[in-house]
C-alpha atoms as a PDB file:
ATOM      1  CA  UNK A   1       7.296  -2.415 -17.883  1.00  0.00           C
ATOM      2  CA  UNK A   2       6.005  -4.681 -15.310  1.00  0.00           C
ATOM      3  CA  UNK A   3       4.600  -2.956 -12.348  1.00  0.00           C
ATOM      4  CA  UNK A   4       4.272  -3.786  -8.703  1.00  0.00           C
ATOM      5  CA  UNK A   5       2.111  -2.505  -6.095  1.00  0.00           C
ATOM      6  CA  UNK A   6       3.887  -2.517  -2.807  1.00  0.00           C
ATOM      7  CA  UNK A   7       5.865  -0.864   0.097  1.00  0.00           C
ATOM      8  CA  UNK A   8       8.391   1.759   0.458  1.00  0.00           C
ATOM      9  CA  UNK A   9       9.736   2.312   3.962  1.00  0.00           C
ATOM     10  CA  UNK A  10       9.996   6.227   5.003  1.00  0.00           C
ATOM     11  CA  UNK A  11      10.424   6.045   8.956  1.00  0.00           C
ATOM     12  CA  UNK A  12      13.102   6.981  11.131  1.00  0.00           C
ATOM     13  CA  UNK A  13      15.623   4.167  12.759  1.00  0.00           C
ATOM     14  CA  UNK A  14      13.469   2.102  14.760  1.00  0.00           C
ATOM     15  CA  UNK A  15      10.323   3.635  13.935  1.00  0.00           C
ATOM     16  CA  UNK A  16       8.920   1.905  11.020  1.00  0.00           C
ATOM     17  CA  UNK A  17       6.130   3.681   8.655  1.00  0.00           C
ATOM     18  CA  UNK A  18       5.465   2.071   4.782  1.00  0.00           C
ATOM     19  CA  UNK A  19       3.937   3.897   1.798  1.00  0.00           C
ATOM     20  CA  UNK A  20       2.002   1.951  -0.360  1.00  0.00           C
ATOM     21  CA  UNK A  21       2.961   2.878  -3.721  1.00  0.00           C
ATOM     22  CA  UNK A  22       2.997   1.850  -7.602  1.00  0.00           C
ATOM     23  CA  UNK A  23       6.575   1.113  -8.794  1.00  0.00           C
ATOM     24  CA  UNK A  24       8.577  -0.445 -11.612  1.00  0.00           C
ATOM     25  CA  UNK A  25       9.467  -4.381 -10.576  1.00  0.00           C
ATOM     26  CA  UNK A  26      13.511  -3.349 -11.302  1.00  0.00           C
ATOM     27  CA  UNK A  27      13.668  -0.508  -9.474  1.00  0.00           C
ATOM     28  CA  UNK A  28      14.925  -0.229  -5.480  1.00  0.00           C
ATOM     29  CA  UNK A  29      12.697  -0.734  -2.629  1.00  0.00           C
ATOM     30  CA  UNK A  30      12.770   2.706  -1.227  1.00  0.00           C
ATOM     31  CA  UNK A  31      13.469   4.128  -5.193  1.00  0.00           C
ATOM     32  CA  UNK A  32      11.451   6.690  -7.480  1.00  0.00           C
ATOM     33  CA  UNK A  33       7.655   5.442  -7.682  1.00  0.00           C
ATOM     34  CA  UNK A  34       4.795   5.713  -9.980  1.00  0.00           C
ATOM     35  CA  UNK A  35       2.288   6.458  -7.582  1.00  0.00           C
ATOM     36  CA  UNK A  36       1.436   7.109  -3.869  1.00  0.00           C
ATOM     37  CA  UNK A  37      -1.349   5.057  -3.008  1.00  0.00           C
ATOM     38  CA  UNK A  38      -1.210   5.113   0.676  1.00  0.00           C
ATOM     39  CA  UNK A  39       0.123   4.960   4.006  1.00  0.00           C
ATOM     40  CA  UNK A  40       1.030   2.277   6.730  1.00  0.00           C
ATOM     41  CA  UNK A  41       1.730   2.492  10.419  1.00  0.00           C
ATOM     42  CA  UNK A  42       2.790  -0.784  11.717  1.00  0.00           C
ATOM     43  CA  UNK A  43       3.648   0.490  14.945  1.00  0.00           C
ATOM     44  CA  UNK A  44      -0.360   1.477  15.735  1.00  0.00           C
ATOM     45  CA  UNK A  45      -1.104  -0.901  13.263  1.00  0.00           C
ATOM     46  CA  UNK A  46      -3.452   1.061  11.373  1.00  0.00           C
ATOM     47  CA  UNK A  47      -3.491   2.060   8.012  1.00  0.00           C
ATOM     48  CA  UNK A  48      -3.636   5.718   8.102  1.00  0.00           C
ATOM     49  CA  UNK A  49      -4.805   6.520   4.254  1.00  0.00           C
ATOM     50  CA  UNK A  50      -5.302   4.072   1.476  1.00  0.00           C
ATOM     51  CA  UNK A  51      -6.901   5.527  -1.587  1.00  0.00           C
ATOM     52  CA  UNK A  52      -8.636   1.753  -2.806  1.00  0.00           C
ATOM     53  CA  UNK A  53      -9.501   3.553  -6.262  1.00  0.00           C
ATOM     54  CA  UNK A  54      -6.100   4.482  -7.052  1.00  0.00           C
ATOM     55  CA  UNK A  55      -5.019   1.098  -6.272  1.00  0.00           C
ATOM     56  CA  UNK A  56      -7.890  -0.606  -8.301  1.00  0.00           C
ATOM     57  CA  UNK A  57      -6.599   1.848 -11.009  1.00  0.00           C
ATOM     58  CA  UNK A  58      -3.479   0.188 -11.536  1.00  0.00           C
ATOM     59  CA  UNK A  59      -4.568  -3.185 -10.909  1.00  0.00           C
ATOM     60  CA  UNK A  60      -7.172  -2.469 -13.790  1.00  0.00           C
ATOM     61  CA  UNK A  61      -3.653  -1.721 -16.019  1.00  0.00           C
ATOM     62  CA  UNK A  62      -2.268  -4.814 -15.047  1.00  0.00           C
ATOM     63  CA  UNK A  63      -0.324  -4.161 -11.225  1.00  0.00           C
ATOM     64  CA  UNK A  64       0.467  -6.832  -9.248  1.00  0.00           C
ATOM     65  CA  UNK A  65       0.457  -6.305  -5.495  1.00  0.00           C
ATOM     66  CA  UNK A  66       2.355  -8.004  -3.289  1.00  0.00           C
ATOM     67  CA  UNK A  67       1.402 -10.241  -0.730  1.00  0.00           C
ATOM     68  CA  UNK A  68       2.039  -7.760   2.419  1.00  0.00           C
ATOM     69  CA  UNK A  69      -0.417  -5.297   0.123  1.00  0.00           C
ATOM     70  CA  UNK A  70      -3.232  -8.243  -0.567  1.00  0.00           C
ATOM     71  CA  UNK A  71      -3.146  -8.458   3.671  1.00  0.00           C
ATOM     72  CA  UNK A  72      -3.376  -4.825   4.167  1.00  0.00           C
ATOM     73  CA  UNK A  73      -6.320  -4.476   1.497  1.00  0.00           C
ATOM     74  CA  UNK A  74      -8.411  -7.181   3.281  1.00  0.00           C
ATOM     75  CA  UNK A  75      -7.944  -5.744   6.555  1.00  0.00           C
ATOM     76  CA  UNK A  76      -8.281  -2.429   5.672  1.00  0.00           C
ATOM     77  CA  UNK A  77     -12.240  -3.475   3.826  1.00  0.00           C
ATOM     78  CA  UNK A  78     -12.888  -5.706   7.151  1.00  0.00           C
ATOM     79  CA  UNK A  79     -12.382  -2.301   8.944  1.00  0.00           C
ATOM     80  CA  UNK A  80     -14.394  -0.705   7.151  1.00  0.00           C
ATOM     81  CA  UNK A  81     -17.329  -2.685   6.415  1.00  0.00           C
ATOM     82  CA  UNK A  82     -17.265  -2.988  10.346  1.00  0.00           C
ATOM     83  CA  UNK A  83     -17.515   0.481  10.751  1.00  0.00           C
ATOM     84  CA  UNK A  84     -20.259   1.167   7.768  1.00  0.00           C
ATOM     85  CA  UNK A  85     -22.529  -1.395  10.744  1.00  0.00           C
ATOM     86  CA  UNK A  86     -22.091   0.846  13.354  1.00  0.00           C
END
């Protein structure tokens, strides 16, 4: 089974908001998942939980995250490296 880390739309019409989850490569986009491993608003533009353990988890088993994910893990640790200076 070749898994995928990657998004899964849950908003309404017109208002957009992504979980980041662990899912079999065949299945649908919004389909059954493995694992919840966050969750994206892109109309704030903020990720509003992101559980980086989880997700290095399954990358330790062999996940491959998509390239929307790879963005939103870089800019997610930018955040909060910034913060961590404060």
């Amino acid at each position: 089974m070749s898994v995928k880390i990657r998004l899964s739309r849950i908003g309404k019409k017109n208002r957009p908001y992504w979980r980041v989850v662990a899912v079999d490569s065949r299945k649908k986009r919004d389909g059954a998942y493995l694992d919840n491993l966050g969750t994206y608003d892109p109309i704030k533009h903020q990720v509003v939980q992101f559980h980086t353990d989880k997700i290095a988890t399954w990358v330790a088993k062999g996940a491959v995250c998509s390239p929307t994910v790879i963005k939103l893990l870089k800019t997610h640790s930018e955040k909060k490296v910034a913060s961590a200076k404060k």
